[in-house]
N, C-alpha and C. Protein backbone atom coordinates (compact mmCIF):
# COMPACT_ATOMS: atom_id res chain seq x y z
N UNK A 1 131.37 136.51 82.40
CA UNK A 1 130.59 136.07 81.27
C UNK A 1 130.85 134.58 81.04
N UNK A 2 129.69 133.82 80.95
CA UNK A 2 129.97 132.69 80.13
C UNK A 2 130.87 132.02 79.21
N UNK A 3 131.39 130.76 79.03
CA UNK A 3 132.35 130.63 78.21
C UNK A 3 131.47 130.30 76.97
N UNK A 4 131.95 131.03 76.02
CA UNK A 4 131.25 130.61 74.17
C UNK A 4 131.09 129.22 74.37
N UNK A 5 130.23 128.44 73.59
CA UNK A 5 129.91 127.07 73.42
C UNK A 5 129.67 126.92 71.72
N UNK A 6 129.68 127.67 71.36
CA UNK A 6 129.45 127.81 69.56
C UNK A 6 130.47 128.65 69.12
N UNK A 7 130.72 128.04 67.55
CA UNK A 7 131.74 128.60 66.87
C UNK A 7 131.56 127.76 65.32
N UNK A 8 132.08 129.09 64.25
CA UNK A 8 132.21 128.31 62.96
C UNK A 8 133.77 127.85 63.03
N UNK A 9 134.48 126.90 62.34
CA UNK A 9 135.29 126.14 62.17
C UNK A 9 136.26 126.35 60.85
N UNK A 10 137.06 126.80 60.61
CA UNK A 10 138.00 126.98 59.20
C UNK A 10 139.38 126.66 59.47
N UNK A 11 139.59 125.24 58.83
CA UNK A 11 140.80 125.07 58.98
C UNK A 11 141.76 124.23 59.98
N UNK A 12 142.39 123.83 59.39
CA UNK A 12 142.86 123.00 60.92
C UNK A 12 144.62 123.59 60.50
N UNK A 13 145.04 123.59 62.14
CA UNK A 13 146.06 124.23 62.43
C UNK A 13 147.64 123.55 62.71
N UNK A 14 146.67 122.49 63.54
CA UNK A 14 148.04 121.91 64.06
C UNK A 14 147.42 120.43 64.52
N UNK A 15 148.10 119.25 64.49
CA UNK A 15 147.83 117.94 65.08
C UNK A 15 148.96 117.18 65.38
N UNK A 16 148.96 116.53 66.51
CA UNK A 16 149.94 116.12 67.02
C UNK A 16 149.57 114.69 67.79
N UNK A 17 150.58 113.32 68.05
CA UNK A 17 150.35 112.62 68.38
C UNK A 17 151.23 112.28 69.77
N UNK A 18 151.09 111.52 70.66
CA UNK A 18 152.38 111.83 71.82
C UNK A 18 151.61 110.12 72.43
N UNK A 19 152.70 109.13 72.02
CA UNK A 19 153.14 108.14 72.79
C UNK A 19 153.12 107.99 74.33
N UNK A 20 151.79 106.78 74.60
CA UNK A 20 151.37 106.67 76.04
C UNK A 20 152.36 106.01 76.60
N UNK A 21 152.96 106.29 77.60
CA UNK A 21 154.10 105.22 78.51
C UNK A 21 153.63 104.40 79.34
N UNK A 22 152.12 105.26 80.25
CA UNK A 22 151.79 104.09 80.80
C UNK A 22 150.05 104.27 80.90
N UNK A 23 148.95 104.00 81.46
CA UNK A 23 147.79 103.76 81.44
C UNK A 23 147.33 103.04 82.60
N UNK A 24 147.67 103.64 83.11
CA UNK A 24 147.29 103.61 85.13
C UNK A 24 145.83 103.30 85.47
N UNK A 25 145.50 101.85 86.60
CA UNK A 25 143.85 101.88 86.37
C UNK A 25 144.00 103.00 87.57
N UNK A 26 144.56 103.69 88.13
CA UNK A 26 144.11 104.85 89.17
C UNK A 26 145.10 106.06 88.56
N UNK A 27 144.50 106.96 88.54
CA UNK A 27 145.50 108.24 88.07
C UNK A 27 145.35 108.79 86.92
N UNK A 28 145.94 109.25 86.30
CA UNK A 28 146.08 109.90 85.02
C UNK A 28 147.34 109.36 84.10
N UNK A 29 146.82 108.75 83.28
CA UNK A 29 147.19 107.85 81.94
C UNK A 29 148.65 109.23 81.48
N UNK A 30 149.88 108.00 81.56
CA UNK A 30 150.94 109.26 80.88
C UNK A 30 151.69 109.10 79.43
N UNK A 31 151.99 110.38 79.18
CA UNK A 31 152.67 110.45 77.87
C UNK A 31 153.47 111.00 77.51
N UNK A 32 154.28 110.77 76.23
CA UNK A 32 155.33 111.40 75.96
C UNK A 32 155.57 112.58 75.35
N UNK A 33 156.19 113.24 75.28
CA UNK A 33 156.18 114.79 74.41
C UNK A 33 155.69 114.62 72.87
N UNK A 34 155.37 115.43 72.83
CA UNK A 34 154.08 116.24 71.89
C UNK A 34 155.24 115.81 70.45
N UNK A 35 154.30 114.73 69.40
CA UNK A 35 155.51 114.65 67.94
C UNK A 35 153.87 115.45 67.08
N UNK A 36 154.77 116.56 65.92
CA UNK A 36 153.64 117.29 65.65
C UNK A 36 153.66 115.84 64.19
N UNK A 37 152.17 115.82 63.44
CA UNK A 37 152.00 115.75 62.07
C UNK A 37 151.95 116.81 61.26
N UNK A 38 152.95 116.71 60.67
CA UNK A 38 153.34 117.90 59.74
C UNK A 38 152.67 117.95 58.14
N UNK A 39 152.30 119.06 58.33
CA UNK A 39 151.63 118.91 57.04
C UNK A 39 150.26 118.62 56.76
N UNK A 40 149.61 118.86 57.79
CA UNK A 40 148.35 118.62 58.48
C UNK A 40 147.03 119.26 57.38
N UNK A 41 146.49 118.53 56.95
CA UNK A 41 145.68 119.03 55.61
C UNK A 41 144.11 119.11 56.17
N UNK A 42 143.95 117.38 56.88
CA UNK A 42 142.03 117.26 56.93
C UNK A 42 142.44 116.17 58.25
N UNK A 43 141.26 116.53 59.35
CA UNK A 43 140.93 115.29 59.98
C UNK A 43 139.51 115.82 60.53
N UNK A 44 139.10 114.43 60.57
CA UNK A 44 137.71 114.02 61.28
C UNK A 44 137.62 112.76 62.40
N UNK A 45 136.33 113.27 63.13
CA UNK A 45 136.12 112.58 64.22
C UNK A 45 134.38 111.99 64.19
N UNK A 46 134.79 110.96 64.23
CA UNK A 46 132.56 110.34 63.51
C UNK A 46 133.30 109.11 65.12
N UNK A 47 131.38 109.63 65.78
CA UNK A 47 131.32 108.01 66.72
C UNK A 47 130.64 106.86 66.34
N UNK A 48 131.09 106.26 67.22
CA UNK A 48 130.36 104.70 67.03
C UNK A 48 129.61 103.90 67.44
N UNK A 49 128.26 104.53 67.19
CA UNK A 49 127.22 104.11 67.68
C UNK A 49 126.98 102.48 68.11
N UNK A 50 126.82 102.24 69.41
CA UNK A 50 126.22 100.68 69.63
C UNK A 50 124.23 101.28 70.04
N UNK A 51 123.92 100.43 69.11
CA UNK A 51 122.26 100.55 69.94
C UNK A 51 121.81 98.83 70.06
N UNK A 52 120.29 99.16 70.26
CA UNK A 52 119.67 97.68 71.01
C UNK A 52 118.04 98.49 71.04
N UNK A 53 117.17 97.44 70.95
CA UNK A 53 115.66 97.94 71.14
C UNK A 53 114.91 96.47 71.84
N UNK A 54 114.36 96.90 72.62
CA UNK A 54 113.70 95.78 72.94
C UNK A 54 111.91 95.65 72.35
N UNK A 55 112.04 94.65 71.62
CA UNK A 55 110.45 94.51 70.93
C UNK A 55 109.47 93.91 72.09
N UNK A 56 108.51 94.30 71.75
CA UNK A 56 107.04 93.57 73.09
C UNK A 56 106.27 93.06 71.86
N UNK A 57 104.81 92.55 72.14
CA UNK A 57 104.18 92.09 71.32
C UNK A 57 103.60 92.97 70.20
N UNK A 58 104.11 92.25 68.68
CA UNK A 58 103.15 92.16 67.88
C UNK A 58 104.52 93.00 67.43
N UNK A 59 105.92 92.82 67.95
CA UNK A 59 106.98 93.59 67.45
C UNK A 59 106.99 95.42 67.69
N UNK A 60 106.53 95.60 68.73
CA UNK A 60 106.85 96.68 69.27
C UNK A 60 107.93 97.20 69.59
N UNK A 61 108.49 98.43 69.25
CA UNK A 61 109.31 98.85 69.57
C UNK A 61 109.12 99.53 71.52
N UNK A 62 109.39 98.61 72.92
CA UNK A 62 109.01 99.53 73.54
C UNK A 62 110.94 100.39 74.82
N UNK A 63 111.48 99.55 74.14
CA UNK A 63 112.55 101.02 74.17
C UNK A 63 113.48 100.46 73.61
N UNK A 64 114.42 101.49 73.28
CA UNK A 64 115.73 101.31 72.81
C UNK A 64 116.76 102.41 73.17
N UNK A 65 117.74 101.40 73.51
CA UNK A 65 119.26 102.21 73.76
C UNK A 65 120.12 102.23 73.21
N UNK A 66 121.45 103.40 73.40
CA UNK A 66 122.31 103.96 72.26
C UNK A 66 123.53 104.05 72.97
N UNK A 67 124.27 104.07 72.23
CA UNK A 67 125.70 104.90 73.34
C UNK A 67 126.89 105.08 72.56
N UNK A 68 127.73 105.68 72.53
CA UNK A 68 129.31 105.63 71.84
C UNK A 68 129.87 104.66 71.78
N UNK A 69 130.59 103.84 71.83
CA UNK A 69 131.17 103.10 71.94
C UNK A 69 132.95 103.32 71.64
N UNK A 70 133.45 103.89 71.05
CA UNK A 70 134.17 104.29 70.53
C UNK A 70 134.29 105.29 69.68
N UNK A 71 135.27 106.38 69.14
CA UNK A 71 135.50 106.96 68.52
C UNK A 71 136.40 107.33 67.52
N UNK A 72 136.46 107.34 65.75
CA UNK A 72 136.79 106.81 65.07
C UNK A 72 137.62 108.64 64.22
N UNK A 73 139.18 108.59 64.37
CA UNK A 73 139.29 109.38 63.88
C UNK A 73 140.41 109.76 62.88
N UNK A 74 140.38 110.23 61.51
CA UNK A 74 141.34 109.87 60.80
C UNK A 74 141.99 111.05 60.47
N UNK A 75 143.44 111.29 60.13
CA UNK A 75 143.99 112.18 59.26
C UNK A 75 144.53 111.99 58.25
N UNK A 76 144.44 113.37 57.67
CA UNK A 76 145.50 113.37 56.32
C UNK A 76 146.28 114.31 55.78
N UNK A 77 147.70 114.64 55.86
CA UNK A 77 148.66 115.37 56.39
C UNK A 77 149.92 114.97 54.61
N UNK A 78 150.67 116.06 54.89
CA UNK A 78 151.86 115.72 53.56
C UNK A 78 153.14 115.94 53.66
N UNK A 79 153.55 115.44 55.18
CA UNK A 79 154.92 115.50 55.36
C UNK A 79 155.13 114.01 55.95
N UNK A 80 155.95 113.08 55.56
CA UNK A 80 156.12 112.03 55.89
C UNK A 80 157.33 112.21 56.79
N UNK A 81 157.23 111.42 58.05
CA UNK A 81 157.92 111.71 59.14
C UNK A 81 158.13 110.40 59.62
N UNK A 82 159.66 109.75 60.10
CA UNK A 82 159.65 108.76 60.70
C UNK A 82 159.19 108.63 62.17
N UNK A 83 159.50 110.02 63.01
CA UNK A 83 158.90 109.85 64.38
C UNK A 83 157.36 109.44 64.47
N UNK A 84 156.51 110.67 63.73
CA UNK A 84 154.67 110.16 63.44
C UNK A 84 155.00 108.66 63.21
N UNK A 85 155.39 108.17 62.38
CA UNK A 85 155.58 106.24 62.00
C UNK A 85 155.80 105.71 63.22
N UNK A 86 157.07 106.22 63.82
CA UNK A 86 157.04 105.47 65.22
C UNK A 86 156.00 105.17 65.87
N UNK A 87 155.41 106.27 66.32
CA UNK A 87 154.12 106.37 67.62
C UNK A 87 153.36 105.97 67.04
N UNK A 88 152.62 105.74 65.78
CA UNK A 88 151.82 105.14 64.99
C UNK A 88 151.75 103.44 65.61
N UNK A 89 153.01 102.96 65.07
CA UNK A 89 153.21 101.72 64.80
C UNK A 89 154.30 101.64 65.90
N UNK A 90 154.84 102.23 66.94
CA UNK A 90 155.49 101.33 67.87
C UNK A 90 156.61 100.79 67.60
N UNK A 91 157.68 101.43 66.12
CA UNK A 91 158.60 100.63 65.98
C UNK A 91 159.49 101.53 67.00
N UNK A 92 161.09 100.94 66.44
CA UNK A 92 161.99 101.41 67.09
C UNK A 92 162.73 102.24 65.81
N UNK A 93 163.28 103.34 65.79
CA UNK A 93 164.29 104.19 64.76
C UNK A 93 165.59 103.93 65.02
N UNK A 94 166.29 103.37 63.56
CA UNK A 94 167.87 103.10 63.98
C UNK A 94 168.32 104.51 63.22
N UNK A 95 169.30 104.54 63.84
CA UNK A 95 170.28 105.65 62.65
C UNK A 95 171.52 104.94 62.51
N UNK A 96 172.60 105.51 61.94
CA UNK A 96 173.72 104.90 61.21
C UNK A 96 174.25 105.61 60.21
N UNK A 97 175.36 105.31 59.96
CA UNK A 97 176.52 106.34 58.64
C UNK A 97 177.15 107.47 60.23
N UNK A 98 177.78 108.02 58.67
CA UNK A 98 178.73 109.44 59.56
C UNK A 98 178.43 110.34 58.73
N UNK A 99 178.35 111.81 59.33
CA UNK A 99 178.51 113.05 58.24
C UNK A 99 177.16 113.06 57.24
N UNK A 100 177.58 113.20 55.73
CA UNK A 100 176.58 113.16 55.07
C UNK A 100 175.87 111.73 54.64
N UNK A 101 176.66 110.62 54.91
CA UNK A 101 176.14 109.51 54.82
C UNK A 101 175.19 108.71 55.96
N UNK A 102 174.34 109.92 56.81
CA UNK A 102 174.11 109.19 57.75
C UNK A 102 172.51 108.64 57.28
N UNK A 103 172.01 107.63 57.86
CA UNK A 103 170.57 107.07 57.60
C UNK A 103 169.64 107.59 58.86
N UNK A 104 168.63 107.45 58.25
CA UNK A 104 167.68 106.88 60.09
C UNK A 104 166.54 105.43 59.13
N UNK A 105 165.98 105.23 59.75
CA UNK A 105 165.31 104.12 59.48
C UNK A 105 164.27 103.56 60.40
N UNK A 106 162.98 102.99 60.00
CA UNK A 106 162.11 102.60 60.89
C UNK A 106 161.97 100.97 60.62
N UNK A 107 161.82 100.18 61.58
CA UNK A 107 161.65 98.28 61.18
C UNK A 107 159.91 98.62 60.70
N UNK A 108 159.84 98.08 59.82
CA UNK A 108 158.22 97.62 59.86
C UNK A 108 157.85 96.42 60.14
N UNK A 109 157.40 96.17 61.17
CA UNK A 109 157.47 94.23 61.54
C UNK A 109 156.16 94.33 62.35
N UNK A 110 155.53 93.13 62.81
CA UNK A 110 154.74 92.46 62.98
C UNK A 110 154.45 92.83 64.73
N UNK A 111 154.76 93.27 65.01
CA UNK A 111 154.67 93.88 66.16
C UNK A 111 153.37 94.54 67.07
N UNK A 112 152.77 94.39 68.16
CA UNK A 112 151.55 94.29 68.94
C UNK A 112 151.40 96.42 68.39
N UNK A 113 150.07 97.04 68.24
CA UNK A 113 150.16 98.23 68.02
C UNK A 113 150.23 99.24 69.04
N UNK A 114 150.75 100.34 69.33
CA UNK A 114 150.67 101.03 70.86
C UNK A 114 149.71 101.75 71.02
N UNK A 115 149.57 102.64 71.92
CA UNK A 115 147.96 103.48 72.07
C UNK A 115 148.88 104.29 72.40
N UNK A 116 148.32 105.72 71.58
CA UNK A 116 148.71 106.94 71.64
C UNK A 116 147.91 107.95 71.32
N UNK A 117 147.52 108.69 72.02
CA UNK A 117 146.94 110.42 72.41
C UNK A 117 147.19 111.27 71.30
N UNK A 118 146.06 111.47 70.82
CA UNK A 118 145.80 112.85 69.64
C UNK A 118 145.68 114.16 70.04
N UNK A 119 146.29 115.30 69.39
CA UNK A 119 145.37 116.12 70.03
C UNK A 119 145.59 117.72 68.69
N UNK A 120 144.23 118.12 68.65
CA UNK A 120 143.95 118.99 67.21
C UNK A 120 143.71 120.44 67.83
N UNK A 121 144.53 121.26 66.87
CA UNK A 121 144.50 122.51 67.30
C UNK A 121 143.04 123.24 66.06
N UNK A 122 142.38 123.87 66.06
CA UNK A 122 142.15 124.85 65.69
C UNK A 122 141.63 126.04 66.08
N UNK A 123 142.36 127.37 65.13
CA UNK A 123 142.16 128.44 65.57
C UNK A 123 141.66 129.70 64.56
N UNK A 124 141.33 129.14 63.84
CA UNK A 124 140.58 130.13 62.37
C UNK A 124 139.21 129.76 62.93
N UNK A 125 138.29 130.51 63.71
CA UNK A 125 137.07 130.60 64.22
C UNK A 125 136.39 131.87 64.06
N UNK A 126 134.95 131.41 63.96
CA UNK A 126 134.54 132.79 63.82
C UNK A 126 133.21 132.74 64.66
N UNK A 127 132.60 133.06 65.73
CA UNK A 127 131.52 133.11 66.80
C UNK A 127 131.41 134.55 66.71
N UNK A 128 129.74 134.46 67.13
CA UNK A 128 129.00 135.58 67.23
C UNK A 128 129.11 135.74 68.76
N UNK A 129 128.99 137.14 69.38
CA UNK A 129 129.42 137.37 70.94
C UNK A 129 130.63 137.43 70.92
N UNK A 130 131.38 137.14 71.85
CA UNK A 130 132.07 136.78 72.54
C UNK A 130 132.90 136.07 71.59
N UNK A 131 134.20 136.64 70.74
CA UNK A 131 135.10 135.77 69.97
C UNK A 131 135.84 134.79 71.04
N UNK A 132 136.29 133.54 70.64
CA UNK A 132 136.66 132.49 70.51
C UNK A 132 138.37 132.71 70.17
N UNK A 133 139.33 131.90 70.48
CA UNK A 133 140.61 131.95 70.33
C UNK A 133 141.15 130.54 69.36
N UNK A 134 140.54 129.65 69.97
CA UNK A 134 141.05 128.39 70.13
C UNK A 134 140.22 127.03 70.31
N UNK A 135 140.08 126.11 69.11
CA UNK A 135 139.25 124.74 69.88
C UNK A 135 140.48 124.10 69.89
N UNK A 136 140.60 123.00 70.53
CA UNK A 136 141.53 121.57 70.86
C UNK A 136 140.52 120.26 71.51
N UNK A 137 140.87 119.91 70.49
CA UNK A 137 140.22 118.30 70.85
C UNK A 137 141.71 117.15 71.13
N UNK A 138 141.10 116.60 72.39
CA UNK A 138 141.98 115.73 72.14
C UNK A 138 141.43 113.90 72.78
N UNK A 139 142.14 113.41 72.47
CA UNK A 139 141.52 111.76 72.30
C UNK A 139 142.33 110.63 73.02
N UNK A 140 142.37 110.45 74.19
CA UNK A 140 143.29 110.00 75.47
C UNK A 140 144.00 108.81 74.74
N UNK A 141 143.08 107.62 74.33
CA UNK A 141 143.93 106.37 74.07
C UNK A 141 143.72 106.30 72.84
N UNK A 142 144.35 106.35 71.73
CA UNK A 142 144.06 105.75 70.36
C UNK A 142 145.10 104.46 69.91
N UNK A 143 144.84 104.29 68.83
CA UNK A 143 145.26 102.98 68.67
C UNK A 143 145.10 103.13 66.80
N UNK A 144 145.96 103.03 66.07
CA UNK A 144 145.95 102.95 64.86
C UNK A 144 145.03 101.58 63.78
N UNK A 145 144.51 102.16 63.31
CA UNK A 145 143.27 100.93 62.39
C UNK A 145 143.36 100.88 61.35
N UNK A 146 144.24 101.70 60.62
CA UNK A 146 144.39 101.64 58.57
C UNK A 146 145.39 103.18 58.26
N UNK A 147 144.79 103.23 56.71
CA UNK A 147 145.21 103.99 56.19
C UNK A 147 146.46 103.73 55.44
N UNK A 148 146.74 105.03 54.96
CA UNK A 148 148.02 104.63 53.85
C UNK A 148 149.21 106.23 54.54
N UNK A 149 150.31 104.71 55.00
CA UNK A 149 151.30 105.89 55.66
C UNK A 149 152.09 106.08 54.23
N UNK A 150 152.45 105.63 53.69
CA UNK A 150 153.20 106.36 52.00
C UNK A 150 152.20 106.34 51.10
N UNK A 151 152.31 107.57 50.40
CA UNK A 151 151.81 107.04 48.79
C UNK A 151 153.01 107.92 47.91
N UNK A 152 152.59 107.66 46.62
CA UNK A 152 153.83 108.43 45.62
C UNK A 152 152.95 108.09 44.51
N UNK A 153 153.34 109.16 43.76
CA UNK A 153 152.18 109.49 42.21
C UNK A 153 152.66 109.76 41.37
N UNK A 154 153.24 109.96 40.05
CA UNK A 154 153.70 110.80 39.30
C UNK A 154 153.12 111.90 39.11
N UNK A 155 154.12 113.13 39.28
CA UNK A 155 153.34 114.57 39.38
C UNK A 155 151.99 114.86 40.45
N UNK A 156 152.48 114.37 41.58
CA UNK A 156 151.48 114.30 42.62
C UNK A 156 152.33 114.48 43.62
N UNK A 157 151.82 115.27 44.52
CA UNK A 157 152.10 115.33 45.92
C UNK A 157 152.05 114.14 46.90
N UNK A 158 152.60 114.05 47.80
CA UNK A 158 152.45 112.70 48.89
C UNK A 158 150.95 113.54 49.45
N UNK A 159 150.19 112.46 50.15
CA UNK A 159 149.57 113.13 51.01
C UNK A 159 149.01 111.55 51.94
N UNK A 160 149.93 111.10 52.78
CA UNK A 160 149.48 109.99 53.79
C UNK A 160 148.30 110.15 54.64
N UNK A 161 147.91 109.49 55.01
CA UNK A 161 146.86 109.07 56.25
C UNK A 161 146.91 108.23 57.21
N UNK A 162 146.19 108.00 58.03
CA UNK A 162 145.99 107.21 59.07
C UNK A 162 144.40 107.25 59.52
N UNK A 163 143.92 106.06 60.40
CA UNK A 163 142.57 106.46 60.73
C UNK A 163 143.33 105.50 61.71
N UNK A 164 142.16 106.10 63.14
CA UNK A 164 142.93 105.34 64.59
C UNK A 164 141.59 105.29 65.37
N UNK A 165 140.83 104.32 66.32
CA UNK A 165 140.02 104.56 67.41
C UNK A 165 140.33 104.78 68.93
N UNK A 166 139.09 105.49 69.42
CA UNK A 166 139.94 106.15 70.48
C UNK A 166 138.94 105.09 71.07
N UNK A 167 139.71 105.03 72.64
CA UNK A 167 138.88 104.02 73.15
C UNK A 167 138.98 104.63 75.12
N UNK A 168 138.07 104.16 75.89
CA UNK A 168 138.25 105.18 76.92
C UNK A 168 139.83 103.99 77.84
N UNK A 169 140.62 104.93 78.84
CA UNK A 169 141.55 104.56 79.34
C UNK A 169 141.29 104.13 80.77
N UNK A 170 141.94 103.51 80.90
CA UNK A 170 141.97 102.55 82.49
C UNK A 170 141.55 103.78 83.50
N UNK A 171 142.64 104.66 83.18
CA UNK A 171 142.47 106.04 84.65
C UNK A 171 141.30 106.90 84.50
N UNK A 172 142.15 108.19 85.47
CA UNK A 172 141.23 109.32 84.97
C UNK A 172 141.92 110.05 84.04
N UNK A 173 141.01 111.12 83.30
CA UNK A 173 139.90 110.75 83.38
C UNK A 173 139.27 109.66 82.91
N UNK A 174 138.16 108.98 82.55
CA UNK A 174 137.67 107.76 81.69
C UNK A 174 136.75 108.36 81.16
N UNK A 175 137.25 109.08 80.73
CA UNK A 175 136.64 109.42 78.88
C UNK A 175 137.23 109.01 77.28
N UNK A 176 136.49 109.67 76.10
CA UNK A 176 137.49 109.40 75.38
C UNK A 176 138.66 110.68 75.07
N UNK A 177 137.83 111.36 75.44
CA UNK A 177 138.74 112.84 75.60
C UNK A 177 137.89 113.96 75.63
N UNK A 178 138.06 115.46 75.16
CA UNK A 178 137.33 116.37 75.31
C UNK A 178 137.50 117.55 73.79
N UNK A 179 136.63 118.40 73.68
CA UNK A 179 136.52 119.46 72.82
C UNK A 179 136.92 120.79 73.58
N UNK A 180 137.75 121.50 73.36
CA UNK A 180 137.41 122.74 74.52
C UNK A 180 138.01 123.86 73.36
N UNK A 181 136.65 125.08 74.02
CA UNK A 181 136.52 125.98 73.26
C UNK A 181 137.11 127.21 74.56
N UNK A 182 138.28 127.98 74.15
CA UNK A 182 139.28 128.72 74.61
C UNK A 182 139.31 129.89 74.27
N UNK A 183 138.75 131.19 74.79
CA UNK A 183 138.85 132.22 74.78
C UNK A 183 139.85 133.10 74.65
N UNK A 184 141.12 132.75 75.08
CA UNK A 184 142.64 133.18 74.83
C UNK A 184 143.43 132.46 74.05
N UNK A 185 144.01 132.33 73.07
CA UNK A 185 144.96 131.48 72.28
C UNK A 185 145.57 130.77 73.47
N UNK A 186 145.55 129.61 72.40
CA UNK A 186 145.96 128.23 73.46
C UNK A 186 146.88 127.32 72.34
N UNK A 187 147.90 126.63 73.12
CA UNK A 187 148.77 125.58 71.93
C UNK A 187 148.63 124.03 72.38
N UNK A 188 148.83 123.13 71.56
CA UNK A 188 148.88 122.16 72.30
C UNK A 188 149.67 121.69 73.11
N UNK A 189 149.90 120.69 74.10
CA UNK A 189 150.40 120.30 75.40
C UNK A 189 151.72 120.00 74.74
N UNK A 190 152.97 120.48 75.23
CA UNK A 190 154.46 119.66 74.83
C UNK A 190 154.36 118.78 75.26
């Protein structure tokens, strides 16, 4: 039988980010083990349209072209984590103290941003036919663009963000990544 191609969507499960080491123009672009975002509430994925039309006389429209260009995708999660900060932003984590006095710590400095690999679990689906297990999207090169990694409220929950574009990678594949709809429960990549 065919693999399902449709499904309703409830919920997101799991998201995780994993630090590129290298970005090979031949091969397959590599990375580091799987750091989850904890606390994983909402994310979305919107593209980025480039178009162009070429006018003829009297301002005719007689074609026009479109394409992705990029892909623009943000989360928003409520566990603040220094590793997610790392791969975000590329710092380095010190630790320090002994026992119960020990620290960890992230530099926040001025520093070039890294490109690092998304990738979204969900598994609260509901398809007609043929049930569904599992979607995972994931997004080869990203690169962090905003958002608010702390907030604090009175009588409010944290709930940080990030928004990052994905952009296609030197290797293979040279995409920006893929959607895949999984018939057997599936987890994301360690």
């Amino acid at each position: 039988m065919p693999a399902h191609q449709s499904t309703i969507t409830f919920d997101v499960k799991e998201c995780a980010v994993y630090e590129q080491t290298s970005d090979l123009s031949t091969g397959a672009s590599e990375y580091g083990d799987k750091t989850s975002v904890r606390g994983i509430q909402e994310i979305s994925l919107e593209p980025n349209f480039i178009t162009n039309e070429l006018k003829g006389d009297g301002g005719v429209v007689l074609s026009k072209k479109g394409k992705v260009d990029r892909l623009n995708f943000s989360c928003t999660y409520s566990e603040l984590a220094i590793d997610v900060l790392n791969i975000l932003l590329g710092s380095g984590i010190s630790t320090g103290g002994s026992n119960e006095a020990e620290t960890a710590s992230l530099a926040l400095d001025d520093t070039s941003l890294p490109y690092f690999k998304t990738a979204v679990l969900i598994d609260d689906l509901e398809s007609s036919g043929t049930a569904l297990a599992t979607v995972i999207i994931t997004l080869q090169k990203c690169q962090l663009t905003g958002g608010t990694l702390v907030t604090g409220s009175t009588d409010t929950f944290s709930t940080p963000n990030f928004t990052a574009e994905a952009i296609k990678p030197k290797g293979t594949p040279v995409r920006f990544g893929d959607i895949a709809f999984a018939e057997t429960a599936e987890s994301l990549p360690a």
